[in-house]
Every structure is written in structure tokens, then in C-alpha cells.
N, C-alpha and C. Protein backbone atom coordinates (compact mmCIF):
# COMPACT_ATOMS: atom_id res chain seq x y z
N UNK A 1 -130.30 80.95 66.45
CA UNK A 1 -129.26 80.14 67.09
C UNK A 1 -127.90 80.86 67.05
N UNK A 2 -127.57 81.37 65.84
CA UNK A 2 -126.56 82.19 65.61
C UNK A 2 -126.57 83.38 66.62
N UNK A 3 -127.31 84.32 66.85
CA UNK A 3 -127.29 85.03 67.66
C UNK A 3 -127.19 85.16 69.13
N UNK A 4 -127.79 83.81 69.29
CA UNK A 4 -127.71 83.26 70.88
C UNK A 4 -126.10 82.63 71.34
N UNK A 5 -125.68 82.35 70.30
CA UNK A 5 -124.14 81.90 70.51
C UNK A 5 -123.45 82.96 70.27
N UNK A 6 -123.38 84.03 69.87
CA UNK A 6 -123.04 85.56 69.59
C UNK A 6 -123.32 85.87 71.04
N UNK A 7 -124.33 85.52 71.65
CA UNK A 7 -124.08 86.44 72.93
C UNK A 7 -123.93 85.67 73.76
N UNK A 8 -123.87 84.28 73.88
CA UNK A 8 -122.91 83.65 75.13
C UNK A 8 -121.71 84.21 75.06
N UNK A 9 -121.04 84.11 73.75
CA UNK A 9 -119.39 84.28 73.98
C UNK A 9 -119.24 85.89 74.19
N UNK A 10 -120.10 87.29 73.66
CA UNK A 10 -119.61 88.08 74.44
C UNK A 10 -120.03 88.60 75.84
N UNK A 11 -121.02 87.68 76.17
CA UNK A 11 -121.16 87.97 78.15
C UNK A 11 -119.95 86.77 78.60
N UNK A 12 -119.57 85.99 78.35
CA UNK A 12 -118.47 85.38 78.53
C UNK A 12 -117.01 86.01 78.60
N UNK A 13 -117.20 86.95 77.22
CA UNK A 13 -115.55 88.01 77.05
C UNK A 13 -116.21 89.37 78.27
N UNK A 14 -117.18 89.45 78.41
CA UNK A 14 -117.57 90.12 79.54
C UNK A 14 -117.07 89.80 80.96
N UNK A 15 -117.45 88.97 81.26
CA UNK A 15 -116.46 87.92 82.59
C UNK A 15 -115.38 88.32 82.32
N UNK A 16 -114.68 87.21 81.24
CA UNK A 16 -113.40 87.39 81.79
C UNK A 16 -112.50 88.71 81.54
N UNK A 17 -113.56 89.67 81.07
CA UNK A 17 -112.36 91.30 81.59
C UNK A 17 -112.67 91.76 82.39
N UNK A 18 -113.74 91.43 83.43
CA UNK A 18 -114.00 91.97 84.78
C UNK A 18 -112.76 92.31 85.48
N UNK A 19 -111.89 91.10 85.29
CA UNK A 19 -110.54 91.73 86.62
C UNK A 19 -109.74 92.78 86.05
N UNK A 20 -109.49 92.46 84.45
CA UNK A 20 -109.07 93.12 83.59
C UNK A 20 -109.43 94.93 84.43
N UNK A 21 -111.20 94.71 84.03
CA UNK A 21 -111.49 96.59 84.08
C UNK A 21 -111.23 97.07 85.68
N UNK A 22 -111.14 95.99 86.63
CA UNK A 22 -110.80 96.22 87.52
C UNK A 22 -109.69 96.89 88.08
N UNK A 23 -108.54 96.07 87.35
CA UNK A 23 -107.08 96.41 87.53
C UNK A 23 -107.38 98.03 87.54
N UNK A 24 -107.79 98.20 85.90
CA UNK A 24 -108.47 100.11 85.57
C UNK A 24 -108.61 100.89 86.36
N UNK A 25 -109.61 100.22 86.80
CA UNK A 25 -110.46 101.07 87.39
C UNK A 25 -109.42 101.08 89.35
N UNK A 26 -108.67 100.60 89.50
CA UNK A 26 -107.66 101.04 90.56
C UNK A 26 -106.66 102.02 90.16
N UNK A 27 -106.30 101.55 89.02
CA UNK A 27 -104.90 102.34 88.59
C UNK A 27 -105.50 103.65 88.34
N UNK A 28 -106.90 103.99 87.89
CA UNK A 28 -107.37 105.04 87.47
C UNK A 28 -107.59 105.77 88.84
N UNK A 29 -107.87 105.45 90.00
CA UNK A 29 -107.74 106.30 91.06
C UNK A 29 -106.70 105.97 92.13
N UNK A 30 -105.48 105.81 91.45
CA UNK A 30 -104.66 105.93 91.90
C UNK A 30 -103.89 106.95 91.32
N UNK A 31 -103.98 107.36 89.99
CA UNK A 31 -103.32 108.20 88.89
C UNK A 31 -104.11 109.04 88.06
N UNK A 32 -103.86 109.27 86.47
CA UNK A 32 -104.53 110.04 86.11
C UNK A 32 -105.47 109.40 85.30
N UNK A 33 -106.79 108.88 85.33
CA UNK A 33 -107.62 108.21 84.60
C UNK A 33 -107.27 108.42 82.84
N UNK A 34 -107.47 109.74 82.81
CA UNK A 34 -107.00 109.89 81.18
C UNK A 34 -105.98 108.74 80.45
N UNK A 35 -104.93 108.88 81.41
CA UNK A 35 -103.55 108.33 80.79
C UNK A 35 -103.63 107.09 81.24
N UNK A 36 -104.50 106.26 82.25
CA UNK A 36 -104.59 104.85 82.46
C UNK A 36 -105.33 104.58 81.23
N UNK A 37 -106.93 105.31 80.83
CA UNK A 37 -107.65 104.81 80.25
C UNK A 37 -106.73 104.35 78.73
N UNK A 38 -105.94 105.81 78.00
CA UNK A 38 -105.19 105.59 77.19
C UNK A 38 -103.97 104.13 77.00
N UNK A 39 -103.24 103.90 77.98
CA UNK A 39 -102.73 103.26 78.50
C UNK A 39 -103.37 101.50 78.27
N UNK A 40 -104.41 101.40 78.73
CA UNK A 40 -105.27 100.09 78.23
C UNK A 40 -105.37 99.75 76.80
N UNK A 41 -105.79 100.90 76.32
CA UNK A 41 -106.43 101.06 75.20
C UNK A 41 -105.20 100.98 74.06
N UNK A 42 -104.27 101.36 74.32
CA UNK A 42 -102.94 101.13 73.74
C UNK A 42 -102.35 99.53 73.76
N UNK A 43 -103.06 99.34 75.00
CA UNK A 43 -102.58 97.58 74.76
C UNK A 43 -103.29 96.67 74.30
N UNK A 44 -104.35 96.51 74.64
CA UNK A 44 -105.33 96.43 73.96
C UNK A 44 -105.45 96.48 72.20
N UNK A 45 -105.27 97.27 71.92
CA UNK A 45 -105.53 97.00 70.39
C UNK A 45 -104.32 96.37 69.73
N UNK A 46 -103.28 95.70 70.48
CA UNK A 46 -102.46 95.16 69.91
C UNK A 46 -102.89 93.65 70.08
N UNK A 47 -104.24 93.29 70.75
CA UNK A 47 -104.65 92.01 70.34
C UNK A 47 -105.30 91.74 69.46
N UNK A 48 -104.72 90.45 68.36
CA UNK A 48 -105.02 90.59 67.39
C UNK A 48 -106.24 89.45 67.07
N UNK A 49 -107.05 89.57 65.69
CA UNK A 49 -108.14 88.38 65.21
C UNK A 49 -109.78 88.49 66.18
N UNK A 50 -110.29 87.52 66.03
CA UNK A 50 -112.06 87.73 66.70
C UNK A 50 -111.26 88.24 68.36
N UNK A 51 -110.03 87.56 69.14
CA UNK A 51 -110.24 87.80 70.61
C UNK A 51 -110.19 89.41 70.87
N UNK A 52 -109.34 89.50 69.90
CA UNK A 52 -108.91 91.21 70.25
C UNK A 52 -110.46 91.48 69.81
N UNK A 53 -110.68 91.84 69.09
CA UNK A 53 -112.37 92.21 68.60
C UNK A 53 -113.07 91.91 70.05
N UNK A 54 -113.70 90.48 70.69
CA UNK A 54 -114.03 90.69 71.63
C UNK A 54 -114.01 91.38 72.87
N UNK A 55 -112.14 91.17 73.00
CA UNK A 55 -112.08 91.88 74.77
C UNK A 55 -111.99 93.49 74.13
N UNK A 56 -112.15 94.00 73.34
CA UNK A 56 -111.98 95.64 73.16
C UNK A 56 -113.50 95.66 73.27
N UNK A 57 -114.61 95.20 73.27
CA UNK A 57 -116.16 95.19 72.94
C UNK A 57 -115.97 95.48 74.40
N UNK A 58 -115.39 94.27 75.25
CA UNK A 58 -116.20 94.02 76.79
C UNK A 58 -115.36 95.06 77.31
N UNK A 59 -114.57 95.32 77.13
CA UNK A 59 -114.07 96.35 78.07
C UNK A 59 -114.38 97.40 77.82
N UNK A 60 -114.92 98.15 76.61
CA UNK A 60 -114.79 99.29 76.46
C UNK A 60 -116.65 99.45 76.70
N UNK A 61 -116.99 98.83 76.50
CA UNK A 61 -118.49 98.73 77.24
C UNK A 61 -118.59 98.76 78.95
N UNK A 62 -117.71 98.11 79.93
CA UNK A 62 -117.26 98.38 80.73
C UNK A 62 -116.69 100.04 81.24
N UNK A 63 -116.06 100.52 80.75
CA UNK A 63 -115.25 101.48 80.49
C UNK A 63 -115.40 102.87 79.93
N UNK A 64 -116.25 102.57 78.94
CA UNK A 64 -117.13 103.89 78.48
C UNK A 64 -118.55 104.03 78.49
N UNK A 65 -119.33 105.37 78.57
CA UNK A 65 -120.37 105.38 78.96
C UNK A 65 -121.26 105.21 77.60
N UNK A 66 -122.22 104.79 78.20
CA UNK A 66 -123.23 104.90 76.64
C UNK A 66 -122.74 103.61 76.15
N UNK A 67 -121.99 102.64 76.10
CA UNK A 67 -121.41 101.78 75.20
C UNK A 67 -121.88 100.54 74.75
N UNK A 68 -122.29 99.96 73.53
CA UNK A 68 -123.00 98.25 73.67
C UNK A 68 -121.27 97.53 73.76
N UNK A 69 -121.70 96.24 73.92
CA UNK A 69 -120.77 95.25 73.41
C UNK A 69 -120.79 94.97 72.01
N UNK A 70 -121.90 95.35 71.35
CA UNK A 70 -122.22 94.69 70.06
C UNK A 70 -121.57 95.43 69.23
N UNK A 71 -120.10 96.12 68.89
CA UNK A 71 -119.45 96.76 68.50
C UNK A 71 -118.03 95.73 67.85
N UNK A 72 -117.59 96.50 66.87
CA UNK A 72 -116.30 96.36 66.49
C UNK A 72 -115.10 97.34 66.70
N UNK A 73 -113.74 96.93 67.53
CA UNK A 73 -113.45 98.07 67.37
C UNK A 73 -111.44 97.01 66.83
N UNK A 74 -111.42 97.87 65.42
CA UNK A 74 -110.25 96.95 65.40
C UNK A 74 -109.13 97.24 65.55
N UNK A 75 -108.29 96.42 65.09
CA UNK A 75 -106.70 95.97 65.36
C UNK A 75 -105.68 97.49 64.92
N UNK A 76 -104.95 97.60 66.57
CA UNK A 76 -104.31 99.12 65.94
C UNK A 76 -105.31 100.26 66.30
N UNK A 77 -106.36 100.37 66.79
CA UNK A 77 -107.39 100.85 67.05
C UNK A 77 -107.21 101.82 68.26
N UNK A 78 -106.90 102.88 68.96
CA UNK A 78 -107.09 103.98 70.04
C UNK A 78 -107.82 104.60 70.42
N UNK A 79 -108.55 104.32 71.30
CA UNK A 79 -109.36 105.27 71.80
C UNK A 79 -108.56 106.14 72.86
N UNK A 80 -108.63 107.64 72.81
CA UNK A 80 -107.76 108.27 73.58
C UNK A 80 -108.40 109.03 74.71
N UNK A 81 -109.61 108.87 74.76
CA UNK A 81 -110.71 109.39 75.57
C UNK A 81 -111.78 108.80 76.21
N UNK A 82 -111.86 108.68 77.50
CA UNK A 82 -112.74 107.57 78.48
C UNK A 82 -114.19 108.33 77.67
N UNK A 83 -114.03 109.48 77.81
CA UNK A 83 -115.61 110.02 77.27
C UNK A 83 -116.05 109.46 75.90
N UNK A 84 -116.37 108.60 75.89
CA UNK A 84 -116.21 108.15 74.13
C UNK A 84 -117.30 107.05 74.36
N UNK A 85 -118.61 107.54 73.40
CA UNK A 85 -119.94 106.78 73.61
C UNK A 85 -119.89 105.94 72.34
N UNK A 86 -119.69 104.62 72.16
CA UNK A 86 -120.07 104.11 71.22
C UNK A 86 -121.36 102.64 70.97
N UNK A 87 -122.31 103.05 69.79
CA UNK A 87 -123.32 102.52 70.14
C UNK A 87 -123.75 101.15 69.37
N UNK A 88 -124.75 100.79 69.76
CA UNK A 88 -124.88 99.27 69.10
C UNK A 88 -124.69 99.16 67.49
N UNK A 89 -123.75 98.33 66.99
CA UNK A 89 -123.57 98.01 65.49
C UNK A 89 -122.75 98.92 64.68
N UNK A 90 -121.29 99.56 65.64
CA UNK A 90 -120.69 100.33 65.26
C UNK A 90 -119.48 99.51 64.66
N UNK A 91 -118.79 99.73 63.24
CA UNK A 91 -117.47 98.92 63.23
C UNK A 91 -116.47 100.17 62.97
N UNK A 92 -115.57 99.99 63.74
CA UNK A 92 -114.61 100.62 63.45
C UNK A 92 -113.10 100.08 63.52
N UNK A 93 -112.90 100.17 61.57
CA UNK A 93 -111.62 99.63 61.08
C UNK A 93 -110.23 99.59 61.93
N UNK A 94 -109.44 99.55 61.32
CA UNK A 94 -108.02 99.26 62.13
C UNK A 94 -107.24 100.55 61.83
N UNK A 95 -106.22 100.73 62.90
CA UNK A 95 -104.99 102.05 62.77
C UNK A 95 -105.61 102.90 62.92
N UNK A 96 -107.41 103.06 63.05
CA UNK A 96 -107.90 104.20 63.73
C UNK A 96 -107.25 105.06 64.94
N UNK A 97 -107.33 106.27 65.38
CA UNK A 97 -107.70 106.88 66.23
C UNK A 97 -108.88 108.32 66.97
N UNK A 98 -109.18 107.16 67.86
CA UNK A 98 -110.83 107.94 68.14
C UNK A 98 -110.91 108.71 69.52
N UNK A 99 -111.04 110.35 69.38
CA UNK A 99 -111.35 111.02 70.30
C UNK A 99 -112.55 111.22 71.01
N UNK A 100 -112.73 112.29 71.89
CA UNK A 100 -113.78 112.02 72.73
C UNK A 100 -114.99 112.54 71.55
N UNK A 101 -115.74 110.87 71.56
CA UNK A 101 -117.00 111.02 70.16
C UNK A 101 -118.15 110.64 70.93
N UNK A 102 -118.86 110.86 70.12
CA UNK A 102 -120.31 109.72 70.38
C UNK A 102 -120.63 109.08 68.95
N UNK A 103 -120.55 107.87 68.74
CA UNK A 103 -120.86 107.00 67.44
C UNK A 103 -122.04 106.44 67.38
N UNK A 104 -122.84 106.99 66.76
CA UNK A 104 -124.65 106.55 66.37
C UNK A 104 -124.39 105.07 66.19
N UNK A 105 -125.69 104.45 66.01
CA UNK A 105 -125.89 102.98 66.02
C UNK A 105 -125.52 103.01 64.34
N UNK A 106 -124.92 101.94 63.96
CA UNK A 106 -124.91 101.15 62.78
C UNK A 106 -123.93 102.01 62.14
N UNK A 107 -122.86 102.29 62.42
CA UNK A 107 -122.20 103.77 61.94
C UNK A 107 -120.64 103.06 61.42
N UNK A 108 -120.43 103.27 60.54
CA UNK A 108 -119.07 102.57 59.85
C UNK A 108 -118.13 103.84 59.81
N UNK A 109 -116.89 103.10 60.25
CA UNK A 109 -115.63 104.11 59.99
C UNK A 109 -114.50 103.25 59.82
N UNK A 110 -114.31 103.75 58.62
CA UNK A 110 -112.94 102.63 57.81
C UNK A 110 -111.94 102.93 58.44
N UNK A 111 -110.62 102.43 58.19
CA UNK A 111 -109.33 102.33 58.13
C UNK A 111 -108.20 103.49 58.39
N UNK A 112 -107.50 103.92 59.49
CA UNK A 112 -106.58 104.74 59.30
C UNK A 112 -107.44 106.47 59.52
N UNK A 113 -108.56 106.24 60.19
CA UNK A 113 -109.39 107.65 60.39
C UNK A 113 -108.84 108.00 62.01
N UNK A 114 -109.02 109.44 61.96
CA UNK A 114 -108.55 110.20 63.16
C UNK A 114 -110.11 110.60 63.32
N UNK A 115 -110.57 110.57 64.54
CA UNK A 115 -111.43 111.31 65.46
C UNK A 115 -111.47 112.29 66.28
N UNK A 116 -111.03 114.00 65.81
CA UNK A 116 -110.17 114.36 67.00
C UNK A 116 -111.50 114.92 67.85
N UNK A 117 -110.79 115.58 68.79
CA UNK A 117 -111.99 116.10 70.01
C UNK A 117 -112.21 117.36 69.70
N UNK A 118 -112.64 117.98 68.55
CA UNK A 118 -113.29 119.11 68.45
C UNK A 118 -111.69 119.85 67.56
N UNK A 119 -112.17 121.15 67.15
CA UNK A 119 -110.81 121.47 66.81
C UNK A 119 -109.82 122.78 66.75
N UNK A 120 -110.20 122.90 68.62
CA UNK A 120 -109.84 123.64 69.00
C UNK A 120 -108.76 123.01 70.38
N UNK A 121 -108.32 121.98 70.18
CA UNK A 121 -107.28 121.36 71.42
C UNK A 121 -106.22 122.02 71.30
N UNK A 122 -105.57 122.48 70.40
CA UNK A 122 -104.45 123.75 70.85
C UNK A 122 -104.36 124.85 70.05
N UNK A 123 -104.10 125.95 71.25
CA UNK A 123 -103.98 127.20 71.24
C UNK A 123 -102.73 128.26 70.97
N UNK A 124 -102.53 128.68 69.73
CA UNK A 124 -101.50 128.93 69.21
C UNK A 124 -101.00 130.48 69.25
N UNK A 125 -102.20 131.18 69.59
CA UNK A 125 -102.14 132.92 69.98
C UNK A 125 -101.38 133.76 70.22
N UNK A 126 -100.03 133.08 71.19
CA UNK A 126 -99.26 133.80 72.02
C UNK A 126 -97.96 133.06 71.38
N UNK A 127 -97.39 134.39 70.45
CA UNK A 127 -96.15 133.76 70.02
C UNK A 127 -94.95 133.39 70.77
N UNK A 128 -95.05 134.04 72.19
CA UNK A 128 -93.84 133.77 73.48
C UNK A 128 -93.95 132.77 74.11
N UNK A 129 -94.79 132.08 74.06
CA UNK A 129 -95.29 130.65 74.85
C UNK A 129 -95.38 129.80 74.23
N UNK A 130 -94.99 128.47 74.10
CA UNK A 130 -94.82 127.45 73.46
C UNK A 130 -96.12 126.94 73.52
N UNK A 131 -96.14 126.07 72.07
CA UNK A 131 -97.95 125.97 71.95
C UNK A 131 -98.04 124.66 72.65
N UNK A 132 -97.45 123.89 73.09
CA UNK A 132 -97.74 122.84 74.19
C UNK A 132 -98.22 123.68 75.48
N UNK A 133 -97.70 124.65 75.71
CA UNK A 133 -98.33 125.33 76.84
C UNK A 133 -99.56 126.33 77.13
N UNK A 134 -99.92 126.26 75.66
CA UNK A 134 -100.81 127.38 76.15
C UNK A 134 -102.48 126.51 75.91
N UNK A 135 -102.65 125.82 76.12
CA UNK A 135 -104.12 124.57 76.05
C UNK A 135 -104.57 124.45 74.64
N UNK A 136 -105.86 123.95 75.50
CA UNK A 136 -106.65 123.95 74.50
C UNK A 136 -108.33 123.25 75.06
N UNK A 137 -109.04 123.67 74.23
CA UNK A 137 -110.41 123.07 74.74
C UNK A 137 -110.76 121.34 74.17
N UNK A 138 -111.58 120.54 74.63
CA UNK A 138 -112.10 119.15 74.04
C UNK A 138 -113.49 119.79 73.48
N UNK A 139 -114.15 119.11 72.46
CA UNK A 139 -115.30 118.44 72.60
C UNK A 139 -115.89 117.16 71.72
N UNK A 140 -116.79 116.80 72.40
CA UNK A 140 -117.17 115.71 72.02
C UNK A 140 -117.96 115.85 70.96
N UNK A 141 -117.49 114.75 69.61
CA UNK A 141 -117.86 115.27 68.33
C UNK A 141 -119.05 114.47 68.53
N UNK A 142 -119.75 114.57 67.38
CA UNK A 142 -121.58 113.53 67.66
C UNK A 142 -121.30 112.68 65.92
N UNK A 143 -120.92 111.59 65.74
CA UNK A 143 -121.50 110.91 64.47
C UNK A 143 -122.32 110.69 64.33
N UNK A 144 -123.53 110.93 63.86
CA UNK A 144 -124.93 110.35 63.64
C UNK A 144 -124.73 108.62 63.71
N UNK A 145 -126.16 108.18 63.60
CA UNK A 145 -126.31 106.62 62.98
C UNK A 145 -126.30 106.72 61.44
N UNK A 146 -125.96 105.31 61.41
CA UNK A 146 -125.77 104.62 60.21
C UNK A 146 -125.17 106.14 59.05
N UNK A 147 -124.06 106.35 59.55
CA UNK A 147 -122.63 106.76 58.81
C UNK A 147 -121.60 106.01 58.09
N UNK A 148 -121.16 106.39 56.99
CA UNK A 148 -120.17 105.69 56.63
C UNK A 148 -118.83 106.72 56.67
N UNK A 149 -118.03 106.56 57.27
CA UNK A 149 -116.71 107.62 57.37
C UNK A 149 -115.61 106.49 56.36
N UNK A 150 -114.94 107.24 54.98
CA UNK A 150 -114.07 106.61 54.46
C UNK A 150 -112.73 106.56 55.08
N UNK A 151 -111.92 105.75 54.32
CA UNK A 151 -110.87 105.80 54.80
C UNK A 151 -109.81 106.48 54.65
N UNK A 152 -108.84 106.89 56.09
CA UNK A 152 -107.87 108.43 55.87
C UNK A 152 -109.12 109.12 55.96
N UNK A 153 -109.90 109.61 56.71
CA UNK A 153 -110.55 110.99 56.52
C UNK A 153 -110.09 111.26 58.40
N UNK A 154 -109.88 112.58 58.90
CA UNK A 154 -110.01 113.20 59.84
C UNK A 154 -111.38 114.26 59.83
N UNK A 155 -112.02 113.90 61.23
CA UNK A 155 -113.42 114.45 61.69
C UNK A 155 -113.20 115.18 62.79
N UNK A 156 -113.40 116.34 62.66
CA UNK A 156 -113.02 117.19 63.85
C UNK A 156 -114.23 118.21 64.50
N UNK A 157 -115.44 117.90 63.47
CA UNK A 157 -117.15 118.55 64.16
C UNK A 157 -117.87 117.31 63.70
N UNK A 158 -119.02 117.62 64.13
CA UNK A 158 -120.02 116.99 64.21
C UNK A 158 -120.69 116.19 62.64
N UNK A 159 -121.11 114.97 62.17
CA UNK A 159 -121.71 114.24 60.86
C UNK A 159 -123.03 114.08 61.19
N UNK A 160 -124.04 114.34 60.68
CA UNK A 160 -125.41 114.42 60.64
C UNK A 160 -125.70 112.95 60.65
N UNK A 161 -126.92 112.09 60.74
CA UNK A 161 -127.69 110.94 60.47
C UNK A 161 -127.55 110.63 58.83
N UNK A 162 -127.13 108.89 58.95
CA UNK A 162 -127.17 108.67 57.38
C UNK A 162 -126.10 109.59 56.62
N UNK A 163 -125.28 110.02 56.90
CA UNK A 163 -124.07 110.84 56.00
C UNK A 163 -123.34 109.97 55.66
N UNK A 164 -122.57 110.15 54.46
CA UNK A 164 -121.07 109.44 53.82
C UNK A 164 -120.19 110.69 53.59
N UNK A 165 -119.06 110.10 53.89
CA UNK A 165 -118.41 110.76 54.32
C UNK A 165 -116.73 110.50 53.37
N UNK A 166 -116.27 110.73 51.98
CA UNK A 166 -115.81 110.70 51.55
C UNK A 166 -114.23 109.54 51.72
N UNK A 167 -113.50 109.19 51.27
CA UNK A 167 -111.76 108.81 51.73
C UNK A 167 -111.33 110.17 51.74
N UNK A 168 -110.40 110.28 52.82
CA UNK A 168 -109.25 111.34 52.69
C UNK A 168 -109.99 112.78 53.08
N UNK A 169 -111.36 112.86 52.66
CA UNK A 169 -112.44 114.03 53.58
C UNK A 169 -111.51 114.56 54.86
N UNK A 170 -111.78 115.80 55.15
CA UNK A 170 -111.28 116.66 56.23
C UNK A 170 -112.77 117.18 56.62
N UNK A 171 -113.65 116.92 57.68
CA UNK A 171 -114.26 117.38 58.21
C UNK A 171 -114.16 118.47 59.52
N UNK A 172 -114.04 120.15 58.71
CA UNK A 172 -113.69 120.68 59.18
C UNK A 172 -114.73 121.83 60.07
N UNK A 173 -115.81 121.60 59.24
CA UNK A 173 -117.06 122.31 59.98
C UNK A 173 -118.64 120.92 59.33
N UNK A 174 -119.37 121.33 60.61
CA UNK A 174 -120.38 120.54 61.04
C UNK A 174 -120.95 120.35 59.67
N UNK A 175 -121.42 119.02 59.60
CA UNK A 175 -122.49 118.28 58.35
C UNK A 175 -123.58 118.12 59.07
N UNK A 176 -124.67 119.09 58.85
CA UNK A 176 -125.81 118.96 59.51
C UNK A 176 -126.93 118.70 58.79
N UNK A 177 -126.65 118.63 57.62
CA UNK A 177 -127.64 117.99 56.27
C UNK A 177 -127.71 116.51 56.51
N UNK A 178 -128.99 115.79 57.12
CA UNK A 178 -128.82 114.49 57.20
C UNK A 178 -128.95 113.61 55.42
N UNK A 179 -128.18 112.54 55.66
CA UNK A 179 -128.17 112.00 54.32
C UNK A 179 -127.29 112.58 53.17
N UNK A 180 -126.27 113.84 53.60
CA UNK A 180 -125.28 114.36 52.85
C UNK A 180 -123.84 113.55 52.26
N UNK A 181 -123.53 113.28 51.30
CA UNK A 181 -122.43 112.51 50.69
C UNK A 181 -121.35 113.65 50.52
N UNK A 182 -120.61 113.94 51.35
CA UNK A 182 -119.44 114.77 51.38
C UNK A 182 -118.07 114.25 51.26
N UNK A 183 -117.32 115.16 50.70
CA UNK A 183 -115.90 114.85 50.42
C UNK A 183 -115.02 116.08 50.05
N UNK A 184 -113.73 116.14 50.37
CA UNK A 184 -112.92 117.40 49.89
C UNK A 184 -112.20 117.94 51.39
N UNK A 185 -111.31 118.83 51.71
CA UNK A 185 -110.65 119.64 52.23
C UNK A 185 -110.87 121.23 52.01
N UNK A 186 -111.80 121.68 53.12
CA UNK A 186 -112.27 120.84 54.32
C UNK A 186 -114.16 120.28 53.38
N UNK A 187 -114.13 119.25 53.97
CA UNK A 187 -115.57 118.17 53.34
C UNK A 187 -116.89 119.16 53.29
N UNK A 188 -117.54 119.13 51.79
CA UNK A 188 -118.56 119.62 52.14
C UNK A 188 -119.63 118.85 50.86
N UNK A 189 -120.89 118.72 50.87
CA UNK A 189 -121.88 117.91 50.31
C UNK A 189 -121.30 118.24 49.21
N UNK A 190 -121.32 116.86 48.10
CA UNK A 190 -121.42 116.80 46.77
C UNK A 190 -122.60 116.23 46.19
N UNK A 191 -123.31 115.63 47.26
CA UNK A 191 -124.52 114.97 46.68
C UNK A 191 -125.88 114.39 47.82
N UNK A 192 -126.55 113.75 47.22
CA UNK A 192 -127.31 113.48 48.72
C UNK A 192 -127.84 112.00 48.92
N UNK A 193 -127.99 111.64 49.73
CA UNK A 193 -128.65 110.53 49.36
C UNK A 193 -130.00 110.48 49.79
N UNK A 194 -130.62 108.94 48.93
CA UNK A 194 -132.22 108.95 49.34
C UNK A 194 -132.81 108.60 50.61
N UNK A 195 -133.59 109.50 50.70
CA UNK A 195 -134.14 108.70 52.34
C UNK A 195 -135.29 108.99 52.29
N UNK A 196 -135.78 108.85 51.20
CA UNK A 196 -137.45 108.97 51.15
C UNK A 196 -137.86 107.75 51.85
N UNK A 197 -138.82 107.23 52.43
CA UNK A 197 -139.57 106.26 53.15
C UNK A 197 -138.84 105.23 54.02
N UNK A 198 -137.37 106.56 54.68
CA UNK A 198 -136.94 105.89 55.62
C UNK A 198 -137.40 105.75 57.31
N UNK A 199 -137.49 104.57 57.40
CA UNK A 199 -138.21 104.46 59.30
C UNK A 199 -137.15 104.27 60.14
N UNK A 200 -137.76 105.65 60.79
CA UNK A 200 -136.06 105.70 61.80
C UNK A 200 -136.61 104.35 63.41
């Protein structure tokens, strides 16, 4: 019963951001999608309690690819990248900001975490050119499922399946050990966890 009333009200918060993703989805080809998508998403997380929780679900399921509704994404929360897959039973805390990711199912990320897009977005090489000018590349980081990312940690490669992921951790090169408990600057395994007679 509980669950069935769980999903009236978010195909309901579904409706009513239809005009909402609409507005978007004009302004986005009228301009630069990046900076509309940002732009939403900036206002957006300044709604606060379950509604904000809802309309950030329906829209960003709307809005990004790969995405359930069945997500948390909270208060203070940025997503700065339309490319940004997030998947069923993801919560992600408040004052976050999340770059172009993909978030495994059941995947926790506390409070005050940066997501950046890989970590090579600027290019510092050329001491005559100002480093706003000289680029930089994206990519899209991969969180495994059922992750726990602490809080204050910045992720800038890729977290394996089942990883924890320290407070304050700097993930600076890939955790590809699934089930690894990492922590430190830059994060690397301190321990492991069990996953003997786990059914994926």
C-alpha cells in the first residue's frame, strides 16, 4: 500500500513538471543547453522539504538520460551536467555538487561532496595564456551500485561496485577493487569489505 501511494504522488510530481521541463527544453534550444540545464538545476535545489525532493526526482528523470524517479536528490544540491545518469535508489545529500556521472543503483553520497567530470577540465601548460583559456576535457565518472561516498569527499575517477568511500577522501585515481573501503588524499583501500555470497 505504501508503495503504491509512493508512486501515485511521484507520477503525479511527474505531471506537474511537464510544463516545467518544457519551458527547458525551449530555452535549451533557444540557447546554450549546458547553462539552461545548470540554470534549472540551480533553482531547483533551492526547494526545500519532501516537494523539493520530489520535483528534482521528476525533472531530472525528465531531463537526464538513464534516470529513475525513485531517487533523492537534496536541498542545495547541483547538478552541473545534463549528461548525468542517475539510477534507481540513489540518495544524494545536500550542498552537493554533481558532475557529468553515472550513479549505480542503491548508491549513497553524503553531504557537501563534489562530483567533478574527470580531472582533467583545465589545462594549465601554457604559462602565456590564462588558464580559463586554454580548456579542458569532461568525462563521465562511473559510481558503481550500492556505494557509500562520505561526506566532504571530492571524486574525480571512477568507484568500483559496493565501495566506501571514506569523509574528506580525494578520489584521485580509479577504485577498481570492488568492495574496497578507501580513504586519504588522494583515497586509496584501507580495507575491504565482505561480499562473499553476494547476489548481484
Amino acid at each position: 500500500m505504501r508503495n503504491t501511494l509512493k508512486r501515485i504522488i511521484k507520477n503525479t510530481f511527474l505531471l506537474l513538471t511537464l510544463p516545467l521541463y518544457a519551458l527547458y527544453w525551449v530555452l535549451s534550444c533557444l540557447g546554450n543547453p549546458d547553462s539552461t540545464f545548470q540554470s534549472f538545476s540551480q533553482a531547483l535545489s533551492l526547494i526545500p522539504g519532501k516537494v523539493g525532493v520530489y520535483v528534482r526526482a521528476a525533472f531530472y528523470r525528465l531531463a537526464c538520460p538513464d534516470t529513475s524517479d525513485d531517487i533523492v536528490v537534496g536541498f542545495l544540491t547541483i547538478l552541473s551536467h545534463r549528461d548525468t545518469s542517475i539510477h534507481k535508489g540513489v540518495y544524494i545529500g545536500p550542498q552537493c555538487n554533481i558532475g557529468k556521472c553515472t550513479l549505480g543503483k542503491n548508491t549513497l553520497l553524503g553531504s557537501g561532496i563534489h562530483v567533478l567530470s574527470g580531472k582533467q577540465q583545465h589545462q594549465f601548460k601554457d604559462p602565456n595564456l590564462p588558464i580559463k583559456e586554454q580548456g579542458g576535457a569532461f568525462k563521465k565518472i562511473k559510481i558503481g551500485a550500492d556505494c557509500w561516498i562520505g561526506n566532504n569527499s571530492v571524486v574525480m575517477c571512477d568507484v568500483a561496485n559496493h565501495s566506501v568511500v571514506a569523509a574528506g577522501a580525494i578520489v584521485a585515481k580509479d577504485l577498481t577493487q570492488e568492495g574496497a573501503v578507501a580513504a586519504g588524499n588522494p583515497a586509496a583501500a584501507i580495507s575491504q569489505r565482505n561480499l562473499e555470497g553476494l547476489s548481484e
